[in-house]
C-alpha atoms as a PDB file:
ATOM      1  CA  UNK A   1      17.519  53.614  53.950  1.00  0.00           C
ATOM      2  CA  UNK A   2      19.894  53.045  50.818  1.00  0.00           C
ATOM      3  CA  UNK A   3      19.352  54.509  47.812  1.00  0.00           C
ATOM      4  CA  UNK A   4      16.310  54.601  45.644  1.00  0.00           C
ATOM      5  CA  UNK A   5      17.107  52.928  42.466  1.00  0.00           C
ATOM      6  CA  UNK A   6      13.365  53.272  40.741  1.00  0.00           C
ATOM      7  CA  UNK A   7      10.468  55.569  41.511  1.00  0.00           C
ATOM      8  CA  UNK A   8       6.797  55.105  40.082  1.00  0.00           C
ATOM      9  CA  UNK A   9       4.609  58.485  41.020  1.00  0.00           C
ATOM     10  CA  UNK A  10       1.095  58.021  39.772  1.00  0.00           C
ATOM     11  CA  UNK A  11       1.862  56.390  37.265  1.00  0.00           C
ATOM     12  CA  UNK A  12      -0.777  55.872  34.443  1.00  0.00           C
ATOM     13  CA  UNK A  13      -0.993  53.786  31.298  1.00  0.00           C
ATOM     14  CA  UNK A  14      -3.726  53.339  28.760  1.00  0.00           C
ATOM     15  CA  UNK A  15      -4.690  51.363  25.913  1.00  0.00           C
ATOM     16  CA  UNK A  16      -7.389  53.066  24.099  1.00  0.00           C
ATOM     17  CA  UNK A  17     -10.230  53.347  26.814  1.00  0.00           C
ATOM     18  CA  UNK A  18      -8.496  50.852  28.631  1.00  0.00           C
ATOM     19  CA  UNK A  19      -7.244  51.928  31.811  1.00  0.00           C
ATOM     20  CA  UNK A  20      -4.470  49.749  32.573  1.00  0.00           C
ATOM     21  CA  UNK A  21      -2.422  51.258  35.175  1.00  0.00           C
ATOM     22  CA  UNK A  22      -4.541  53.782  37.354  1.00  0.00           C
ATOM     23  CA  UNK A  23      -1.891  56.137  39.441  1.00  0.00           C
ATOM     24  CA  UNK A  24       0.405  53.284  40.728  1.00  0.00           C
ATOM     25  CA  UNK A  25       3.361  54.884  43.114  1.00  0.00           C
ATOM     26  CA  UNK A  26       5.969  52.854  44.381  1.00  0.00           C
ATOM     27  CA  UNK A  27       9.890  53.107  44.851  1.00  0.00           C
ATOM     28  CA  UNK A  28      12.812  50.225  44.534  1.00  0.00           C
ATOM     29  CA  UNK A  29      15.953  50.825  46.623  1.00  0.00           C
ATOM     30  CA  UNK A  30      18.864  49.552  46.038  1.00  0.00           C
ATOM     31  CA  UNK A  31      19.286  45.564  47.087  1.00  0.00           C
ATOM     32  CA  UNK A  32      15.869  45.791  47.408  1.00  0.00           C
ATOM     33  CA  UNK A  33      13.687  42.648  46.059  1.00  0.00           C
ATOM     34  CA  UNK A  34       9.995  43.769  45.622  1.00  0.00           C
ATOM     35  CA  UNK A  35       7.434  41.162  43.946  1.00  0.00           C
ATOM     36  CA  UNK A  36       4.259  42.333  41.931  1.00  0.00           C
ATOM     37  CA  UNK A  37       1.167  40.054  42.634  1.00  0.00           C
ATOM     38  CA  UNK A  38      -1.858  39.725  41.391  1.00  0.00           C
ATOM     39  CA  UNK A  39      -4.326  38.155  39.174  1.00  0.00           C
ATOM     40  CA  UNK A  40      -3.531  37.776  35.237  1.00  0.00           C
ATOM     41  CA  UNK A  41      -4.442  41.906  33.714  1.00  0.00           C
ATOM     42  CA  UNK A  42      -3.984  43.060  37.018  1.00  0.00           C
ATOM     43  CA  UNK A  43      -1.401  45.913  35.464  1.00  0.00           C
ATOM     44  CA  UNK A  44       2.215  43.683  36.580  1.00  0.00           C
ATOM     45  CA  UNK A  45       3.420  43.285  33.008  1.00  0.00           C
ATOM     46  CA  UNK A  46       2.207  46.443  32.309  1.00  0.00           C
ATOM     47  CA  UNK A  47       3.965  48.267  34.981  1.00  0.00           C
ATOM     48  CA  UNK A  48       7.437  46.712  34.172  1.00  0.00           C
ATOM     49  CA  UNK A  49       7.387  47.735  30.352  1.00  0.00           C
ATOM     50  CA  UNK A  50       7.031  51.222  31.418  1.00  0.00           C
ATOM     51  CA  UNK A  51       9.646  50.919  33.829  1.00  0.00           C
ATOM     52  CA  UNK A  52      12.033  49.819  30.998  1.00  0.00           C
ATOM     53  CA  UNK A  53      10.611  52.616  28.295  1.00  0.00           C
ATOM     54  CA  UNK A  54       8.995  49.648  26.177  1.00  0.00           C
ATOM     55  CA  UNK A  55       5.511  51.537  26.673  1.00  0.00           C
ATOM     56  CA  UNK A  56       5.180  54.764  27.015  1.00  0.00           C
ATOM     57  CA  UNK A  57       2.874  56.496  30.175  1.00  0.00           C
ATOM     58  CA  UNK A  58      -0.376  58.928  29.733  1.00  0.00           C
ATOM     59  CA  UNK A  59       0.521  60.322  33.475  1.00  0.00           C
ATOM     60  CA  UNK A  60       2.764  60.385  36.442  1.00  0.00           C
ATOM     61  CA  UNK A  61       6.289  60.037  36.230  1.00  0.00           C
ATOM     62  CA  UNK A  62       9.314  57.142  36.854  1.00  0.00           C
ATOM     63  CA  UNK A  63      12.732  57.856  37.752  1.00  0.00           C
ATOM     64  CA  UNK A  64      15.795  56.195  37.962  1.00  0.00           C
ATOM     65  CA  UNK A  65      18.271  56.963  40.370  1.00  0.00           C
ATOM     66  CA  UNK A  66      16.449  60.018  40.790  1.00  0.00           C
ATOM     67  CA  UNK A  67      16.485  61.068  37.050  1.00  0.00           C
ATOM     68  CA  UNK A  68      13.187  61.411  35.594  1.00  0.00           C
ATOM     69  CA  UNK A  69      12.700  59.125  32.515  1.00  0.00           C
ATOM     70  CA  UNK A  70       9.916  61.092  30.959  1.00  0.00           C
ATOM     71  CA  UNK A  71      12.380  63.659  29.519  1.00  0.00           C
ATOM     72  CA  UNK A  72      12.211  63.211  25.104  1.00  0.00           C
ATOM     73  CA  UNK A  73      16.041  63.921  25.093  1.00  0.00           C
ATOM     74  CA  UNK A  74      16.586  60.715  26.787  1.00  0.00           C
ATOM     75  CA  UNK A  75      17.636  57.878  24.900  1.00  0.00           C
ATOM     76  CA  UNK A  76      15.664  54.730  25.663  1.00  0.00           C
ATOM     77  CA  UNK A  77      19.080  52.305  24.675  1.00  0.00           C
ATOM     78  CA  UNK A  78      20.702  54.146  27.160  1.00  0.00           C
ATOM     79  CA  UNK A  79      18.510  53.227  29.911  1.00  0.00           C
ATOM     80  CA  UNK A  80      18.112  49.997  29.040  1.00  0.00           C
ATOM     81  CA  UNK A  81      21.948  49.676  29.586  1.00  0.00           C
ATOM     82  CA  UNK A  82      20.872  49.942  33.714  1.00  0.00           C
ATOM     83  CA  UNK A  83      17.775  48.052  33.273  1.00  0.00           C
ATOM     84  CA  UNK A  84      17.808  44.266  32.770  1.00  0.00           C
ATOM     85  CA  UNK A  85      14.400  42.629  31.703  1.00  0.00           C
ATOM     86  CA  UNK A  86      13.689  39.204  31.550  1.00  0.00           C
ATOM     87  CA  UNK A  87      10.532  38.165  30.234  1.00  0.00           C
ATOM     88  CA  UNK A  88       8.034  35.283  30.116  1.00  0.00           C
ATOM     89  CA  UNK A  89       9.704  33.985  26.864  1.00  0.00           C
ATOM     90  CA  UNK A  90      13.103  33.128  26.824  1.00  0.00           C
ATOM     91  CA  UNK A  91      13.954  35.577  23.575  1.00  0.00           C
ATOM     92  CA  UNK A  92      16.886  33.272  23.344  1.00  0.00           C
ATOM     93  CA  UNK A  93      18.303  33.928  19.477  1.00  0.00           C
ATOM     94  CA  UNK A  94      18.147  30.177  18.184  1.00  0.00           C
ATOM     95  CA  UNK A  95      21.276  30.727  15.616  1.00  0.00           C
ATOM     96  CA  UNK A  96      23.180  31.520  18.122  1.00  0.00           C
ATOM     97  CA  UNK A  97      24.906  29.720  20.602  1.00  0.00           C
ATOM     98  CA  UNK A  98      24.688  30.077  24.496  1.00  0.00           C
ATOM     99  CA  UNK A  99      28.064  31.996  24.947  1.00  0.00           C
ATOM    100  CA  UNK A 100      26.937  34.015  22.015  1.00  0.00           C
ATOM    101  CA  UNK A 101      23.806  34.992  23.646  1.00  0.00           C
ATOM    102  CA  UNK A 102      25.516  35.851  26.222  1.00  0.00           C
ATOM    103  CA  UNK A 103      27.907  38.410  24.744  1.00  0.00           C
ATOM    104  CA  UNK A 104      25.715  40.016  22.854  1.00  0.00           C
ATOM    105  CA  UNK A 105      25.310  43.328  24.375  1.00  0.00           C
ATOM    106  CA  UNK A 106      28.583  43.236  27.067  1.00  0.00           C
ATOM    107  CA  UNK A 107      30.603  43.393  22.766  1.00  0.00           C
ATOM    108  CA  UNK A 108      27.794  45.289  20.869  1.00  0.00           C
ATOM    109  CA  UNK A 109      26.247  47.503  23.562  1.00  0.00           C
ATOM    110  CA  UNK A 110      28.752  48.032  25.977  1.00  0.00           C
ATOM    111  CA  UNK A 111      31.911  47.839  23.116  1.00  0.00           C
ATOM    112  CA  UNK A 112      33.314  45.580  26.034  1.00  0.00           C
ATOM    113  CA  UNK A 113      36.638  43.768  24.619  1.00  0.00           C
ATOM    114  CA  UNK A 114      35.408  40.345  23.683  1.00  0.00           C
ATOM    115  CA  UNK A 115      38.459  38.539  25.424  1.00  0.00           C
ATOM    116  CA  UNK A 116      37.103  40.311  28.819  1.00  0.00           C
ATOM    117  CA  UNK A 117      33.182  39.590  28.130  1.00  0.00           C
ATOM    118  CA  UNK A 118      33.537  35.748  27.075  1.00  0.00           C
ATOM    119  CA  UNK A 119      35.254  35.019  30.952  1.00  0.00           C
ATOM    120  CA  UNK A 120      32.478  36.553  32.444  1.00  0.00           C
ATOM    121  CA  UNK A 121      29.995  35.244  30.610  1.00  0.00           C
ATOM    122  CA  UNK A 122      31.807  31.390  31.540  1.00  0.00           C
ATOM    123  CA  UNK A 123      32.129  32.642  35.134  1.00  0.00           C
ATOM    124  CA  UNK A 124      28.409  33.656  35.086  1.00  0.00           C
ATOM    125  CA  UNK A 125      27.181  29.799  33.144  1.00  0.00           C
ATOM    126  CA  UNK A 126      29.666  28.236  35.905  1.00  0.00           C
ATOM    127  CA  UNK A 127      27.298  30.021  38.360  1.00  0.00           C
ATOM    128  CA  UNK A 128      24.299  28.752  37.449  1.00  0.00           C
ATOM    129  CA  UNK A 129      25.605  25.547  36.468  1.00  0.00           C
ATOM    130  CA  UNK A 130      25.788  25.368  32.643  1.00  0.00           C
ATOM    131  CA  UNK A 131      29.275  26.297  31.530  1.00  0.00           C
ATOM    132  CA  UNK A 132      29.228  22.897  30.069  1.00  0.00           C
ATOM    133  CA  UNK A 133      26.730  23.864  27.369  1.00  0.00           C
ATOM    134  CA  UNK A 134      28.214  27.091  26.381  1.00  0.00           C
ATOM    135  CA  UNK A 135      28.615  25.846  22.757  1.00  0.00           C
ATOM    136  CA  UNK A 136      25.040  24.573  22.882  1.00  0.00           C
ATOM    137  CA  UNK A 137      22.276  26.145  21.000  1.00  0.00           C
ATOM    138  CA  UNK A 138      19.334  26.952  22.770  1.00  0.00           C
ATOM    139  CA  UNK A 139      17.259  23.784  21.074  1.00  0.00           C
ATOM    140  CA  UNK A 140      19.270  21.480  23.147  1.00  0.00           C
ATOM    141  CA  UNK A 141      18.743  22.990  26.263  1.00  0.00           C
ATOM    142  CA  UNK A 142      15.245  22.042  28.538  1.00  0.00           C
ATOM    143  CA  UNK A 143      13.001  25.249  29.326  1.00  0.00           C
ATOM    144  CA  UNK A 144      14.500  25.994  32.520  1.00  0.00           C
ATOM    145  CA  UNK A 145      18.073  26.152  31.290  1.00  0.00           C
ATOM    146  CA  UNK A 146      17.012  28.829  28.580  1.00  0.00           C
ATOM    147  CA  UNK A 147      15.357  31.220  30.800  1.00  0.00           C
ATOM    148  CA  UNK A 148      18.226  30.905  33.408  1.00  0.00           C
ATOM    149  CA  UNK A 149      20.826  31.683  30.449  1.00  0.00           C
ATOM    150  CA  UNK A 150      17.967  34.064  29.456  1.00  0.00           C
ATOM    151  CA  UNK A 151      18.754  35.721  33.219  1.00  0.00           C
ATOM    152  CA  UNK A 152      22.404  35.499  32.694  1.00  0.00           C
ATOM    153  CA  UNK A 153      22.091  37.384  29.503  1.00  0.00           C
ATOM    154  CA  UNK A 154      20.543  40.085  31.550  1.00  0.00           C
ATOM    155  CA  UNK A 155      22.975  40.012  34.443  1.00  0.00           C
ATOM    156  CA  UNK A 156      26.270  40.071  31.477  1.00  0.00           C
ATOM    157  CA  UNK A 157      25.627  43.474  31.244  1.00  0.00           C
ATOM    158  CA  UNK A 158      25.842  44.699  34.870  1.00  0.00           C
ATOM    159  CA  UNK A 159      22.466  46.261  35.391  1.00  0.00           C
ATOM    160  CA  UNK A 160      21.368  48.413  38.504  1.00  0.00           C
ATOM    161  CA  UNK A 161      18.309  46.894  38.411  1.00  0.00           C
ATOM    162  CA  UNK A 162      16.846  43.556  36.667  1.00  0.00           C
ATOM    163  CA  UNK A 163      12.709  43.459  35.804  1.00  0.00           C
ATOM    164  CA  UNK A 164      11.322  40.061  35.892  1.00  0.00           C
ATOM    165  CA  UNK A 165       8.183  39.349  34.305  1.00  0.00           C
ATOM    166  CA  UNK A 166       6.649  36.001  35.160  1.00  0.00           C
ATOM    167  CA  UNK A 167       9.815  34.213  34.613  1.00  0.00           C
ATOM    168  CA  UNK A 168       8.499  30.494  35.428  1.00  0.00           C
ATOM    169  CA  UNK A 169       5.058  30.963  33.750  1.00  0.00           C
ATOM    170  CA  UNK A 170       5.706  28.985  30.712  1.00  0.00           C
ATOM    171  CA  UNK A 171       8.217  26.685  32.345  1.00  0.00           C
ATOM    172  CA  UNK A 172       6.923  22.301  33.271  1.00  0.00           C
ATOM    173  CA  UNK A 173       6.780  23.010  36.722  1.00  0.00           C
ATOM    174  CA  UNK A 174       9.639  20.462  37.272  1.00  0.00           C
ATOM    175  CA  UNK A 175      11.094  23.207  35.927  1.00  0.00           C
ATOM    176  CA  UNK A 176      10.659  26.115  37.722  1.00  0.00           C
ATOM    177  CA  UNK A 177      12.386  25.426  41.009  1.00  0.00           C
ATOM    178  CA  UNK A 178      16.211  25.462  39.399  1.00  0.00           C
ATOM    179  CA  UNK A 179      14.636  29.375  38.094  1.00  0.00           C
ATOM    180  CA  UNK A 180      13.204  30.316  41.367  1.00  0.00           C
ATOM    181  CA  UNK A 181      16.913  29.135  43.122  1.00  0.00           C
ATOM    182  CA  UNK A 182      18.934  31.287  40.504  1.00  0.00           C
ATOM    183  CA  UNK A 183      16.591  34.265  41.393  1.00  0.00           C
ATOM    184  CA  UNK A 184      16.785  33.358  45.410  1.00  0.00           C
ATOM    185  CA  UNK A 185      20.434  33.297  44.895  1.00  0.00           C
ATOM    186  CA  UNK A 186      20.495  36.347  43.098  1.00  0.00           C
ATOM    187  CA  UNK A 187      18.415  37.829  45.928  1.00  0.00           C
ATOM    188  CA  UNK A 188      20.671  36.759  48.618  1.00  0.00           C
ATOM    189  CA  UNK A 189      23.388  38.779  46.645  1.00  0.00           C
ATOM    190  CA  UNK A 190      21.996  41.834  47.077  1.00  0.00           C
ATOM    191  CA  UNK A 191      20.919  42.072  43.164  1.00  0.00           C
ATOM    192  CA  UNK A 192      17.842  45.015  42.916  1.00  0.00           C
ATOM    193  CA  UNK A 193      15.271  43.165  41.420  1.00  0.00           C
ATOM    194  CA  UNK A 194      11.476  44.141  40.466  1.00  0.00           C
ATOM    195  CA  UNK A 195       9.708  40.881  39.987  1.00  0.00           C
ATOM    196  CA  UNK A 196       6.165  39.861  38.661  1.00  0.00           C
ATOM    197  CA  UNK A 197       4.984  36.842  39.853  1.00  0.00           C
ATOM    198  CA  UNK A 198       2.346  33.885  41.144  1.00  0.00           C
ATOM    199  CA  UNK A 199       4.609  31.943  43.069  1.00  0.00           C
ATOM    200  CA  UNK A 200       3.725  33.298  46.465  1.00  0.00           C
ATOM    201  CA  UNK A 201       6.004  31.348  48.692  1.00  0.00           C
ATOM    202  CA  UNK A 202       8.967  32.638  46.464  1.00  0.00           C
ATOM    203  CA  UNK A 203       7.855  36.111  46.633  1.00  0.00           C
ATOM    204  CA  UNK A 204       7.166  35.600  50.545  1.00  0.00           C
ATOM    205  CA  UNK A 205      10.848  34.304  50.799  1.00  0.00           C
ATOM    206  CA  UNK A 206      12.676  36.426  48.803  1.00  0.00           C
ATOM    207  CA  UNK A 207      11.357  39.892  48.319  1.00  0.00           C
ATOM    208  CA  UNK A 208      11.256  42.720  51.645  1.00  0.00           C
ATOM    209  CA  UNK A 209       8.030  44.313  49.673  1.00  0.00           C
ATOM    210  CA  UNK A 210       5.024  43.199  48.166  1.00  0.00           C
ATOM    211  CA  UNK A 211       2.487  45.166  45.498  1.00  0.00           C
ATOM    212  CA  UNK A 212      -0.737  43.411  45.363  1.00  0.00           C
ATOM    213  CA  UNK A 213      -2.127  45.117  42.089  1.00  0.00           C
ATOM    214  CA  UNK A 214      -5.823  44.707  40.985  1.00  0.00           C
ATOM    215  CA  UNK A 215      -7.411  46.287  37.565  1.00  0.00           C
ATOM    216  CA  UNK A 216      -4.684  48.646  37.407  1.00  0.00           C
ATOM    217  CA  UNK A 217      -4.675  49.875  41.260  1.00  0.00           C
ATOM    218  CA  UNK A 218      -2.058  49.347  43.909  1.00  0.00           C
ATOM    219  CA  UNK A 219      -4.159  47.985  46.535  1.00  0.00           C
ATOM    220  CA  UNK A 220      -1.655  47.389  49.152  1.00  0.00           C
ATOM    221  CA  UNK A 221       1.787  47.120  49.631  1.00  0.00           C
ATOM    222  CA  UNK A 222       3.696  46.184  52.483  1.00  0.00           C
ATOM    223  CA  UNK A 223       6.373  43.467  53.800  1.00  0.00           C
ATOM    224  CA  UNK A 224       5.821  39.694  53.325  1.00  0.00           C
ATOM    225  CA  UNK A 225       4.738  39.691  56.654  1.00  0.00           C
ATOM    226  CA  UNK A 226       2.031  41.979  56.196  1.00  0.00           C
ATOM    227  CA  UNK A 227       0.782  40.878  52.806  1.00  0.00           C
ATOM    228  CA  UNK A 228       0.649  37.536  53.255  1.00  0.00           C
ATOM    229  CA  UNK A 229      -0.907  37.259  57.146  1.00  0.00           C
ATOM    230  CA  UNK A 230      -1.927  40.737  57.987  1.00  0.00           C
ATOM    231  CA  UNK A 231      -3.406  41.838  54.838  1.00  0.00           C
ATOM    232  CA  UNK A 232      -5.579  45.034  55.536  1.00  0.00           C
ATOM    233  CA  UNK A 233      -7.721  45.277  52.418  1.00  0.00           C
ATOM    234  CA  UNK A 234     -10.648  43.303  51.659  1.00  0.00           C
ATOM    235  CA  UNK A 235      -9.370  42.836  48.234  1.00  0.00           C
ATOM    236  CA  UNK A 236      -5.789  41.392  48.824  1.00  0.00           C
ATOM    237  CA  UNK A 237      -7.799  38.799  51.208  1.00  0.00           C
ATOM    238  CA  UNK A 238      -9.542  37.266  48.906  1.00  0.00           C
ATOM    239  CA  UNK A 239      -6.862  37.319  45.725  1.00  0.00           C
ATOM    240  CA  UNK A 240      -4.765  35.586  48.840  1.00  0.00           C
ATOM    241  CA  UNK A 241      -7.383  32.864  49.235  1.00  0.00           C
ATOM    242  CA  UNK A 242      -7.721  32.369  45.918  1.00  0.00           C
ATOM    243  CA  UNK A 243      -4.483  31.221  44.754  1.00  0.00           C
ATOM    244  CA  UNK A 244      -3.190  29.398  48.200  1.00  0.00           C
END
């Protein structure tokens, strides 16, 4: 087995007397796709932001690469330099343009040379496509081509592991397939990815585990396989039903 990139050990997250996450374990290896199901407040968005420090957890721990990220003298920045997220909104700047997007954190975060930066950022639009509207702004481009630049954003600054939260959600669903091929291709690549999502032939293609979360629990996790036609808990049976 290859390396484990992130670990979750009980983890547990409240909002007031809201009990959001409710001891959720899992680990990530590296290459490793795993897709988060589940009904809207199961705990998926949740999870993710404490993954990536943006919330912070009332028990358990999470590690990355083996270092636990629970530790005060940590600096959050500096985590988030290994962690890409991608969320529901694009979070596209709309003064800037694509490229500029783009290069935001390779020259700011990473002090990358600009020269260096701006041909992988082209390499990375030719990719996916859209090197042709590098001097766009983000007005001009339809809903699917922001959140894929909003992905390539993420990928400019060579992350070990990229957190995807409902990335077609607010998409025209003529929309979402050119996202859901970018992530597929991504997948294919080898690229360790931790994705949220209700597109359940996607997550049966593409990811080698599946967490079916409900009201904060980890019901079941397993491969596609198993999730999707040997489900063993009552509950992941009838979310299944539900949204097929």
């Amino acid at each position: 087995m290859s390396e484990v990139v992130l670990e979750l050990d009980g983890v547990v997250k409240r909002f007031a007397d809201n009990e959001v996450l409710r001891g959720v374990s899992l680990k990530l290896h590296r290459h490793e796709v795993a897709c988060l199901i589940g009904a809207s407040g199961s705990g998926k968005s949740t999870l993710l932001r404490c993954a990536n420090l943006l919330e912070t957890i009332d028990g358990g721990s999470i590690s990355l690469f083996g270092q636990p990220l629970g530790d005060k003298r940590i600096d959050p920045d500096l985590v988030r330099r290994h962690i890409g997220m991608v969320f529901q909104s694009f979070n596209l700047f709309p003064h800037l343009s694509v490229i500029d997007n783009i290069l935001l954190g390779p020259v700011y975060a990473l002090k990358r040379k600009r020269a260096d930066a701006y041909d992988e950022a082209l390499a990375l639009l030719d990719r996916i496509g859209l090197r042709d509207r590098a001097d766009e702004y983000p007005e001009r481009l339809s809903g699917g081509q922001q959140q894929r630049v909003a992905i390539v954003r993420s990928l400019a600054m060579q992350p070990s592991l990229l957190l995807l939260d409902e990335v077609t959600s607010a998409l025209d669903p003529t929309l979402v397939g050119e996202v859901l091929d970018l992530l597929t291709d991504l997948a294919h690549n080898g690229t360790t990815m931790l994705i949220a999502t209700h597109e359940m032939n996607f997550a049966r293609d593409v990811a080698q585990q599946i967490v079916f979360l409900e009201k904060g629990v980890l019901v079941e996790q397993g491969t596609p396989d198993q999730i999707f036609n040997h489900p063993r808990e009552v509950a992941t049976r009838k979310f299944l039903e539900r949204v097929r």
